[in-house]
C-alpha atoms as a PDB file:
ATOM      1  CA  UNK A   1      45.305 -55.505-103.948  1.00  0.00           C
ATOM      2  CA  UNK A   2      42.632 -53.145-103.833  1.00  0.00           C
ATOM      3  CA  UNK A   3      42.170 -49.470-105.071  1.00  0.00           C
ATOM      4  CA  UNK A   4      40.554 -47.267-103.087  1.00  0.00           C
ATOM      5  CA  UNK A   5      38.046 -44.875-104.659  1.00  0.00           C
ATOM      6  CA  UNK A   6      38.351 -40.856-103.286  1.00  0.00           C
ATOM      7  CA  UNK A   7      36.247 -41.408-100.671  1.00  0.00           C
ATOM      8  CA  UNK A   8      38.118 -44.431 -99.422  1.00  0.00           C
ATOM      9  CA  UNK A   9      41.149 -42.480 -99.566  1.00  0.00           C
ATOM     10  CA  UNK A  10      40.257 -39.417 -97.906  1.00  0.00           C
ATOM     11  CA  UNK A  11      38.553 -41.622 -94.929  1.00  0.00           C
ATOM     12  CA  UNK A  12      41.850 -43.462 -94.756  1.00  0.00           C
ATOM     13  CA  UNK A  13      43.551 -40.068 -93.958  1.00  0.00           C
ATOM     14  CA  UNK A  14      40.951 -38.761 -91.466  1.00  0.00           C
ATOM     15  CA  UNK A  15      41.956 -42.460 -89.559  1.00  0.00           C
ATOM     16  CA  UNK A  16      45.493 -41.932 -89.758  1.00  0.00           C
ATOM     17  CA  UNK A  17      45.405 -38.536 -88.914  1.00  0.00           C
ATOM     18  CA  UNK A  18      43.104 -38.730 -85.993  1.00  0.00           C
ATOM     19  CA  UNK A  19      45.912 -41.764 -84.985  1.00  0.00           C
ATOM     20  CA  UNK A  20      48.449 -38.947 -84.797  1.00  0.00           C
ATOM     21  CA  UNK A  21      46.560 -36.555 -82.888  1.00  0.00           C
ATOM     22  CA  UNK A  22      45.696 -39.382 -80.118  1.00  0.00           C
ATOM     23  CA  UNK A  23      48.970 -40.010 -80.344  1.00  0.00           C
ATOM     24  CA  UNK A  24      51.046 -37.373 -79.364  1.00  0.00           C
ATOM     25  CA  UNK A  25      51.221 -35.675 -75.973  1.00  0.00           C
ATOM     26  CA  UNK A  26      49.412 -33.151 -74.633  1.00  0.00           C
ATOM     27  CA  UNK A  27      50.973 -30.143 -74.425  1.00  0.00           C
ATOM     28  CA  UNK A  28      50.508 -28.054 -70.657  1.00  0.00           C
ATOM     29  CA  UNK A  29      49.448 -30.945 -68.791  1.00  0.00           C
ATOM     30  CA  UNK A  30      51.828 -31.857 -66.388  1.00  0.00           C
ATOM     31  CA  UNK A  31      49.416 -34.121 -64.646  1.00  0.00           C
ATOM     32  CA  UNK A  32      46.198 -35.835 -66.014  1.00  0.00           C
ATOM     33  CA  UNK A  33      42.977 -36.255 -64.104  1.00  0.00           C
ATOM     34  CA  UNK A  34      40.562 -38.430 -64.984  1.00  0.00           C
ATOM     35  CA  UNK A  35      36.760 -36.967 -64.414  1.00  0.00           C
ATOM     36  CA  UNK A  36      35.879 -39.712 -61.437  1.00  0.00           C
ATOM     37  CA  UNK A  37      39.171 -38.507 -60.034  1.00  0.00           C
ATOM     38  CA  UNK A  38      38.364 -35.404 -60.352  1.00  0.00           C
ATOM     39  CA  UNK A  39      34.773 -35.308 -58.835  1.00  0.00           C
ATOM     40  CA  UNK A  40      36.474 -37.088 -55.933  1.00  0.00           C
ATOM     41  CA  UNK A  41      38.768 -34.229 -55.569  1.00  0.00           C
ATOM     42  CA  UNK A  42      35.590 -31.860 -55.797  1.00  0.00           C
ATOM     43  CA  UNK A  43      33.995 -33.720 -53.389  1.00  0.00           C
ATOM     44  CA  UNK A  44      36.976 -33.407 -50.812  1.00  0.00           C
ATOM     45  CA  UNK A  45      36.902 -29.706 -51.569  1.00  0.00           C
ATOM     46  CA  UNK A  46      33.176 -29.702 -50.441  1.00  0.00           C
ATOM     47  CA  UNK A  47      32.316 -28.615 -54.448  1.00  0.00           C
ATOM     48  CA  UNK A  48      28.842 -29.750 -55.836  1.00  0.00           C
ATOM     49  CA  UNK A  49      28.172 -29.312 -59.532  1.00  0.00           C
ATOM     50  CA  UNK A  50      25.278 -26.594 -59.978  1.00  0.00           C
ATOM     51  CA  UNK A  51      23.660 -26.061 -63.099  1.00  0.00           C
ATOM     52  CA  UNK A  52      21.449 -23.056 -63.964  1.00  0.00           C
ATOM     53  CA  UNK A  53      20.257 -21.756 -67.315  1.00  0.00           C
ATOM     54  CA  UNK A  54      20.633 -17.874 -67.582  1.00  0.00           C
ATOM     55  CA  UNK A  55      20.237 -15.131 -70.256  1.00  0.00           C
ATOM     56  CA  UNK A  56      23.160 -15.183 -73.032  1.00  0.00           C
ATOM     57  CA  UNK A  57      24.214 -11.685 -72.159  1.00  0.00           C
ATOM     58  CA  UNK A  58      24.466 -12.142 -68.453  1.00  0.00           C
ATOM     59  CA  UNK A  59      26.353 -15.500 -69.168  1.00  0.00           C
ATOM     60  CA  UNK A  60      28.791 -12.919 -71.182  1.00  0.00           C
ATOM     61  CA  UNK A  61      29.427 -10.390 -68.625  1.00  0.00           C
ATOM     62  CA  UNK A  62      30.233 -13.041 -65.788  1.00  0.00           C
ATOM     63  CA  UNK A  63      32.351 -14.485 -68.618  1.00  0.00           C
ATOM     64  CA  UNK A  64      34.357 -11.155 -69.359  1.00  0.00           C
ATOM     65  CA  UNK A  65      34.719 -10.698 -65.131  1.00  0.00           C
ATOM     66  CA  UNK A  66      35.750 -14.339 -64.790  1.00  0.00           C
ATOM     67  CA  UNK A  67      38.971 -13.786 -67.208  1.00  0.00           C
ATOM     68  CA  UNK A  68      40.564 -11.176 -65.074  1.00  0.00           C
ATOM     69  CA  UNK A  69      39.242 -13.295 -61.890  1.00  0.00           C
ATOM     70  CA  UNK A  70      41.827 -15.140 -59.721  1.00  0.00           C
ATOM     71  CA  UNK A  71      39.271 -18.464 -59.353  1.00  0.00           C
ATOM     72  CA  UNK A  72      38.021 -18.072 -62.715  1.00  0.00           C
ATOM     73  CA  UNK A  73      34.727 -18.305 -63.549  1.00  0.00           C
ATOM     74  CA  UNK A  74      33.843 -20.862 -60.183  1.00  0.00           C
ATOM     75  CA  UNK A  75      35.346 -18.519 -57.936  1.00  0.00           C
ATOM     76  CA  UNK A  76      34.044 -15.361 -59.521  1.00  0.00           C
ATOM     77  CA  UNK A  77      30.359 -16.844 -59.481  1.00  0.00           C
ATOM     78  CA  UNK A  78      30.537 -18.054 -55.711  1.00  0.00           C
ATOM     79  CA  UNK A  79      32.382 -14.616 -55.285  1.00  0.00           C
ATOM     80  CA  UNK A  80      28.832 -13.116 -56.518  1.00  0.00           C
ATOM     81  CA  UNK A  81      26.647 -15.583 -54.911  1.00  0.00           C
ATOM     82  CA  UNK A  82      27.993 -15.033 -51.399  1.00  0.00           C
ATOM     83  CA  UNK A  83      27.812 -11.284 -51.959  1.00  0.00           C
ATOM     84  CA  UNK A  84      24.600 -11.503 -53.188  1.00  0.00           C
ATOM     85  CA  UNK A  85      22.938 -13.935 -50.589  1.00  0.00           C
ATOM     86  CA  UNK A  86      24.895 -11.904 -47.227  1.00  0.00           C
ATOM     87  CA  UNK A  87      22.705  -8.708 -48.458  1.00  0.00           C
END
């Protein structure tokens, strides 16, 4: 029998506790998607991934919009795009 030092110990915890976590269910999730299942769905939906880099406090505002938004922040930036692209 071994004795494990404090380090051993606490590392021992982190394992066991990070066991628990994986563990138990997730809470809200009725149904679980994995991400290839998902991009399939995207892909039926006609959605393409876009990726843009912007300023920080622009990135807030469409942030703060996107909460109260019914699509969230997808649907509030295609919202914007189509406005601003019809003009």
């Amino acid at each position: 029998m071994s004795t494990l030092n404090s380090f051993g110990l606490q590392k021992a915890m982190q394992k066991k506790i990070k066991g628990q976590i994986e563990a138990a269910p997730m809470r809200g999730k009725s149904e679980t998607v994995d991400k290839r299942e998902q991009r399939k769905r995207d892909q039926e939906q006609g959605l393409i991934p876009f990726a843009c880099k912007l300023p920080s406090a622009l990135v807030e505002q469409v942030r703060e919009q996107a909460a109260a938004h019914e699509g969230g922040i997808n649907g509030l930036v295609a919202e914007l795009l189509a406005k601003a692209l019809t003009k």
